[in-house]
Protein backbone atom coordinates (compact mmCIF):
# COMPACT_ATOMS: atom_id res chain seq x y z
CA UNK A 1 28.74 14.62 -62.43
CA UNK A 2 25.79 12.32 -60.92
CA UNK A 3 27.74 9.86 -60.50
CA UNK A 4 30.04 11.85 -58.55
CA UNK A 5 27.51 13.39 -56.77
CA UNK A 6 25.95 9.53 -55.68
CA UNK A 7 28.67 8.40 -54.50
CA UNK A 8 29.86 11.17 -52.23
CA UNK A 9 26.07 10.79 -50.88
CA UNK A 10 26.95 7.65 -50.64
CA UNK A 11 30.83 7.84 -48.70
CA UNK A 12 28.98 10.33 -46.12
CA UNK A 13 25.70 8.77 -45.01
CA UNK A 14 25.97 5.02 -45.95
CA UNK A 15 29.08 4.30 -44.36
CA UNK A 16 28.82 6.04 -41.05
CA UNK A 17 25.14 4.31 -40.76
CA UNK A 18 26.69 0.94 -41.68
CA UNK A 19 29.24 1.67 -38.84
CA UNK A 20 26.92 3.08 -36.61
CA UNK A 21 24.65 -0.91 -36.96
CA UNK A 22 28.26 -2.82 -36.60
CA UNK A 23 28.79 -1.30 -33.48
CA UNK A 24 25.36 -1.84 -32.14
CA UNK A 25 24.72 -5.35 -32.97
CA UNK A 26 28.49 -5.52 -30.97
CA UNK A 27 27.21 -4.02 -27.97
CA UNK A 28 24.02 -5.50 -27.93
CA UNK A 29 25.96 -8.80 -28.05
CA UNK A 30 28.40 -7.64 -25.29
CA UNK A 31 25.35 -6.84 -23.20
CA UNK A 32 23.67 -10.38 -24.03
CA UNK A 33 26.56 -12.56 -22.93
CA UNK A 34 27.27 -9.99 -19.84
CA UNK A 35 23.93 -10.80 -19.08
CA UNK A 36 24.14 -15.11 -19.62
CA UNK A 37 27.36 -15.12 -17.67
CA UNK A 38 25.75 -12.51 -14.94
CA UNK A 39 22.66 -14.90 -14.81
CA UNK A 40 24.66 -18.07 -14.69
CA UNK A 41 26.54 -16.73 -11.72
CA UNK A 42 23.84 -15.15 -9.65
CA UNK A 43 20.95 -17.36 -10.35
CA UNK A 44 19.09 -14.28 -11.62
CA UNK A 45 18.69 -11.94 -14.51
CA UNK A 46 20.36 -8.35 -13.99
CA UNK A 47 17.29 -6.35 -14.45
CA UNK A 48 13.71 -8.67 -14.26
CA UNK A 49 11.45 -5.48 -14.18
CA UNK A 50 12.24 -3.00 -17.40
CA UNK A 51 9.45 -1.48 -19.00
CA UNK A 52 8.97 1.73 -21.77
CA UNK A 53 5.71 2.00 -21.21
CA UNK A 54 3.11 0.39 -18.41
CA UNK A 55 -0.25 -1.35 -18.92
CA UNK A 56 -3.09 -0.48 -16.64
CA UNK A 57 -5.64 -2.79 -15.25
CA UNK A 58 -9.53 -1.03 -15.12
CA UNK A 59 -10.44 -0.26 -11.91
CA UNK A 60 -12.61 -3.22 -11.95
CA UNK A 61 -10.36 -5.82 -12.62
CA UNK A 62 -7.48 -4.25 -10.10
CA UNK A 63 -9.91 -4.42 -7.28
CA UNK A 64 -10.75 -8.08 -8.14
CA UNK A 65 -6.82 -8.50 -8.14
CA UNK A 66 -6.36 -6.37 -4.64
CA UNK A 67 -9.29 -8.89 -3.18
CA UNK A 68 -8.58 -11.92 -4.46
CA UNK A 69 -4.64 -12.50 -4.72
CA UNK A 70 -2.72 -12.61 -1.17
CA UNK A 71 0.30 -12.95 -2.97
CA UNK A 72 -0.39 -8.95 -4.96
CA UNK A 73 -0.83 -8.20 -1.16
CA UNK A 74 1.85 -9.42 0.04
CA UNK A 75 4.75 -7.85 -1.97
CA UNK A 76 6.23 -4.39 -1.55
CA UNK A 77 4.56 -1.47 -3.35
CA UNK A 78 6.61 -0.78 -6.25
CA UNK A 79 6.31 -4.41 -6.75
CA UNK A 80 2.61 -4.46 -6.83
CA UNK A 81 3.06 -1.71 -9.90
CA UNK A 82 5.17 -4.34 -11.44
CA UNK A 83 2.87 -7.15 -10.77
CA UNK A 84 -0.13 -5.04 -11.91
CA UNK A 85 1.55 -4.16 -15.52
CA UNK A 86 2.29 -7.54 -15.88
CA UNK A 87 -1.61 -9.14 -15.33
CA UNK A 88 -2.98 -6.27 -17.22
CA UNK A 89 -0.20 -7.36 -20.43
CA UNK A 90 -0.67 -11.24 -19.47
CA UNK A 91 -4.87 -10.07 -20.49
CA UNK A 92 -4.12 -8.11 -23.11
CA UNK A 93 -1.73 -10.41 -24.97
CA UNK A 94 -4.00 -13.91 -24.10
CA UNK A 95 -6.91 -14.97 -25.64
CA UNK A 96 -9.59 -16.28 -22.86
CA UNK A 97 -12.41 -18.75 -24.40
CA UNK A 98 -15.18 -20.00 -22.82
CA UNK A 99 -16.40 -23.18 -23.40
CA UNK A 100 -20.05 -24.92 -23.07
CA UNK A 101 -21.97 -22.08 -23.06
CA UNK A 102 -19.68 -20.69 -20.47
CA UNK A 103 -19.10 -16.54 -20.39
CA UNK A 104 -15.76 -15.65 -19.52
CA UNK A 105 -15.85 -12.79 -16.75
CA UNK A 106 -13.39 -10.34 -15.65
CA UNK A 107 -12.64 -12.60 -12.28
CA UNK A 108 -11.68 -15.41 -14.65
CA UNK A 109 -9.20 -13.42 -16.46
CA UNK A 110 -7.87 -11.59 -13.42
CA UNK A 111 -6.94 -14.62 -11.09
CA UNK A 112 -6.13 -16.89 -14.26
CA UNK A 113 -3.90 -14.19 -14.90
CA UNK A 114 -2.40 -13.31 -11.27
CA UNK A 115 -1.38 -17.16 -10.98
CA UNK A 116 0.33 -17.06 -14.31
CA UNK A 117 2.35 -14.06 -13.21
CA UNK A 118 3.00 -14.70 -9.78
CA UNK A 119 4.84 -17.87 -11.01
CA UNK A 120 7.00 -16.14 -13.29
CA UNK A 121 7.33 -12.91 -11.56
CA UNK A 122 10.97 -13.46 -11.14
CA UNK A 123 11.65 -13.94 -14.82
CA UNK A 124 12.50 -10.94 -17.57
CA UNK A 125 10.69 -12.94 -19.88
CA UNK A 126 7.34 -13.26 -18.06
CA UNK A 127 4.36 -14.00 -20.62
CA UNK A 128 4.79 -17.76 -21.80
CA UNK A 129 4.79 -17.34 -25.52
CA UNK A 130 4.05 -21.37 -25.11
CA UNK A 131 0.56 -20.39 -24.46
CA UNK A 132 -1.84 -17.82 -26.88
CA UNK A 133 -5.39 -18.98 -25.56
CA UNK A 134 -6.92 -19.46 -22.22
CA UNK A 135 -9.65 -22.00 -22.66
CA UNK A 136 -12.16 -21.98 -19.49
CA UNK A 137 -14.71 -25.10 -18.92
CA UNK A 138 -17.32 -24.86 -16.06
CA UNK A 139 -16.55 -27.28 -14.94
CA UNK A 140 -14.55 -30.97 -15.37
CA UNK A 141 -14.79 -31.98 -18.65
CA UNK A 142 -14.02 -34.44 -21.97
CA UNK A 143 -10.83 -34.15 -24.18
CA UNK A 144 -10.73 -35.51 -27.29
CA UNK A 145 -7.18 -35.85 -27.14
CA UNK A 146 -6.61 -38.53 -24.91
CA UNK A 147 -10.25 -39.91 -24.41
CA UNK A 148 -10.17 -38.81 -20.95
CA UNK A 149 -11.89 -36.31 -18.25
CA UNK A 150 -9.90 -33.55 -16.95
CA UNK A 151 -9.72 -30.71 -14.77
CA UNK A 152 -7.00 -29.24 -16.65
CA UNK A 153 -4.70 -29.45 -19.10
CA UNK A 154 -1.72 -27.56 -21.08
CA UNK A 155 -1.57 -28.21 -25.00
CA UNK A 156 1.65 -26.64 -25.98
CA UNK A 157 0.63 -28.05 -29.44
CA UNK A 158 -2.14 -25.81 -29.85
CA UNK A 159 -0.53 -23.34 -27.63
CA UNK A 160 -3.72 -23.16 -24.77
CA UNK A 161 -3.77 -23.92 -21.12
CA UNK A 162 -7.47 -25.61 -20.30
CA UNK A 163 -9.16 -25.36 -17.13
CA UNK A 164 -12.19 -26.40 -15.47
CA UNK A 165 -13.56 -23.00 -13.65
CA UNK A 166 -14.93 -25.10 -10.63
CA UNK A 167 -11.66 -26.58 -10.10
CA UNK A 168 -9.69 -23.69 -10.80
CA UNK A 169 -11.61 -21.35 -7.90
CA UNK A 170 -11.78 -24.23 -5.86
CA UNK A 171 -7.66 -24.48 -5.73
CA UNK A 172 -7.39 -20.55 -5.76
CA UNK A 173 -9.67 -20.12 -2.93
CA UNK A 174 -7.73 -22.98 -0.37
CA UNK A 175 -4.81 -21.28 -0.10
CA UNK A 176 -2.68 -24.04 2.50
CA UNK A 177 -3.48 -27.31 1.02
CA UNK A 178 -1.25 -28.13 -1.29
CA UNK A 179 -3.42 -28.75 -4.40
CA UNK A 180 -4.27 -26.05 -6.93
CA UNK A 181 -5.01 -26.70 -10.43
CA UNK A 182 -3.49 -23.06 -12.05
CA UNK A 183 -0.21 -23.60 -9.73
CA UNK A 184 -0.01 -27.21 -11.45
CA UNK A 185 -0.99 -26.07 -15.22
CA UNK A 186 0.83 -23.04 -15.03
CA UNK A 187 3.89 -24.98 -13.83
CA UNK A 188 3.49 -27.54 -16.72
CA UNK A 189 3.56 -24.25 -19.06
CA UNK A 190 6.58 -22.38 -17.33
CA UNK A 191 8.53 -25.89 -17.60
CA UNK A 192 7.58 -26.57 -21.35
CA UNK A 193 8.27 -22.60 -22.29
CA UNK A 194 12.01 -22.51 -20.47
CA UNK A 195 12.58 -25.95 -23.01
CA UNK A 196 11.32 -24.02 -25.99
CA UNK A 197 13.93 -21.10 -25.33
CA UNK A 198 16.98 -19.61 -25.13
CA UNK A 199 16.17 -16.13 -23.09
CA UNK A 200 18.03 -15.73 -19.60
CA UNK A 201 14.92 -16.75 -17.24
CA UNK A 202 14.93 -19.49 -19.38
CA UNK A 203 18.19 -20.55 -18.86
CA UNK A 204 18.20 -20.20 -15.04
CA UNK A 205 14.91 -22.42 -15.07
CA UNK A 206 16.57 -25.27 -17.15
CA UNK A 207 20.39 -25.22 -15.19
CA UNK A 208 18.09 -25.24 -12.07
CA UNK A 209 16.25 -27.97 -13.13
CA UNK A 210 19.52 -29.89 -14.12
CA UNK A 211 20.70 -29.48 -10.81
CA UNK A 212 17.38 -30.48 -9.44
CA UNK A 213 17.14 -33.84 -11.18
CA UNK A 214 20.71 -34.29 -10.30
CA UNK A 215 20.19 -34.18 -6.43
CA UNK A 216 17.32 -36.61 -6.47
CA UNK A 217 19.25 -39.09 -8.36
CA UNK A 218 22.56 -39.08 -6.08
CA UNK A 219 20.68 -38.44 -3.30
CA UNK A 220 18.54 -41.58 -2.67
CA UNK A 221 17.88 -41.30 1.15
CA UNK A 222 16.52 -37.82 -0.12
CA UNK A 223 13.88 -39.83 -2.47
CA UNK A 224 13.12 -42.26 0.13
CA UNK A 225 12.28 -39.29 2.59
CA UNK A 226 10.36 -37.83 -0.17
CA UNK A 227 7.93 -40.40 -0.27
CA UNK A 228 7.90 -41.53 3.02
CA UNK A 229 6.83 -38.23 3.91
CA UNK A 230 3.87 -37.98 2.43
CA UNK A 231 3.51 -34.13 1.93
CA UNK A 232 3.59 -34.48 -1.91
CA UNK A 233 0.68 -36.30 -3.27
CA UNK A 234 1.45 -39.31 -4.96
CA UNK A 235 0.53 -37.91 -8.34
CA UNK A 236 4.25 -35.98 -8.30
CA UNK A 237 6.02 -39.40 -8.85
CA UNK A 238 4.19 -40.46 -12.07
CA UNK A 239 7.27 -38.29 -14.36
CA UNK A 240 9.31 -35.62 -13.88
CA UNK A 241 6.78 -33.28 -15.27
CA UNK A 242 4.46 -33.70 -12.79
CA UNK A 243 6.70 -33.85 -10.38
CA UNK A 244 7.77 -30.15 -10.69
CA UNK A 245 3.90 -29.55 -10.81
CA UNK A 246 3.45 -30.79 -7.47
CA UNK A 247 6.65 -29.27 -6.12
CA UNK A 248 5.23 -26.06 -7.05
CA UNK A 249 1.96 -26.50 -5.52
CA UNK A 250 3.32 -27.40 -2.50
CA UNK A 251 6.60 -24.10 -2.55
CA UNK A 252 3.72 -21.39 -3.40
CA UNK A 253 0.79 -23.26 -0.98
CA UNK A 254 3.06 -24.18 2.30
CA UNK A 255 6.63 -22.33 1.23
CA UNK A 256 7.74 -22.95 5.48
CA UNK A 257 6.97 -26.37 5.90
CA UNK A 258 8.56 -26.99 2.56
CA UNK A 259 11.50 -25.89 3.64
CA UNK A 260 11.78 -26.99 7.09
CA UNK A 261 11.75 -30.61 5.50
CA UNK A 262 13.34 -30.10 1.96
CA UNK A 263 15.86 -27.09 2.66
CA UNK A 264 17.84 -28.22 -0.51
CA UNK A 265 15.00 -28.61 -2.75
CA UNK A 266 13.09 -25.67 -1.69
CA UNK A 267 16.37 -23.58 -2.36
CA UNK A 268 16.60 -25.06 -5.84
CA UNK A 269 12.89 -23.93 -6.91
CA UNK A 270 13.54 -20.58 -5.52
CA UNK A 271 16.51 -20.07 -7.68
CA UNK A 272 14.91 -21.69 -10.77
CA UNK A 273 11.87 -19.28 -10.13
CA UNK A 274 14.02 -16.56 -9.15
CA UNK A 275 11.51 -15.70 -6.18
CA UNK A 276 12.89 -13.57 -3.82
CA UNK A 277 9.86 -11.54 -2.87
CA UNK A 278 6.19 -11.66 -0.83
CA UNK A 279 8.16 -14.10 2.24
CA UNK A 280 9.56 -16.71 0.31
């Protein structure tokens, strides 16, 4: 009579629940390659901005953000509600660490922030799981690792980005020249976290850079222009890393005069970036 009784319990819920998981692992795998052949297509992910449930900056750090980031100014409202969920997460989820006797303040971790996200505001993936800790110098100082001074570094070994604060404001504060140190770390870390994954935005990034790398090398009037230009510093040329680094700088910094002389390349950072917002 148990027995009986178990497995009856057994015929009506455990089947129709195993049924029930089938069918949802299917569709969540029908939905996964809709989206990787949607993305692959369009350049873009079909929904970057999904969220359950929104985090909220204090009302201190979202007036530092409203005064201190023309790009949060620049974008429509309901993208400014994105943007803002995202800095307030990017704070929440990081670890910022001052160094030499250095107190981390809430500007630190509100424009450190802001230049992560605005580089990665196209993705559905946005937080860089390729870096846990913010680590904040005063200003340029010693690694150990290479026996060198820096202004900044990313250590995807230890997962941290490492800047020098004086270096860092002094970038975020000249908006047009073409040279600012969180642009150029946080590009190192958006490059090194698209390697390390498989996600859509992470896809897009790596195709795009494929087809990046692949104009420059058939293209070789397009690298002699390049240099002979002069508008990227000669610190892009030293590997391809750095080279996207610089490329960045220069599409956030001057996006027009990027493109008035590098249509083709400009077009290809967009679509790696997916960064269709705020004029560019």
């Amino acid at each position: 009579m148990h027995d009986t009784l178990e497995n009856s319990l057994l015929s009506t819920w455990l089947w129709p629940l195993g049924l029930v998981l089938l069918v949802g692992y299917i569709l969540y795998r029908l939905a996964w390659i809709f989206q990787f052949y949607y993305a692959s297509f369009y350049k873009k992910p079909v929904f970057a901005h999904v969220y359950l449930k929104r985090n909220r900056l204090t009302p201190k750090q979202l007036s530092i953000l409203q005064k201190e980031s023309t790009f949060y100014n620049r974008l429509a409202k309901e993208e400014q509600a994105y943007f803002h969920h995202r800095v307030a997460t990017f704070i929440k989820e990081k670890e910022f660490v001052g160094q030499s006797h250095l107190e981390v303040t809430e500007q630190m971790r509100v424009t450190i922030a802001a230049t992560a996200i605005m580089l990665t505001f196209g993705f559905k993936n946005y937080l860089l799981e390729v870096i846990e800790t913010v680590i904040i110098y005063p200003q340029i100082y010693y690694s150990e690792i290479n026996g060198a001074y820096h202004k900044g570094e990313t250590n995807p070994r230890h997962k941290a980005i490492v800047f020098s604060w004086e270096d860092f404001k002094y970038g975020y504060k000249i908006g047009d020249d073409n040279l600012n140190l969180g642009i150029h770390e946080f590009g190192h870390a958006v490059h090194l976290n698209a390697a390390q994954r498989n996600d859509i935005s992470s896809l897009i990034f790596n195709q795009g850079f494929v087809n990046l790398t692949r104009y420059l090398q058939n293209n070789e009037s397009v690298r002699r222009k390049l240099i002979a230009s002069k508008y990227f510093r000669a610190y892009a040329y030293t590997n391809q890393y750095e080279f996207f680094a610089v490329l960045l700088e220069n599409f956030i910094e001057t996006p027009s005069e990027f493109n008035k002389q590098f249509p083709v390349l400009y077009k290809l950072i967009r679509q790696m970036l997916n960064f269709k917002f705020a004029g560019y």
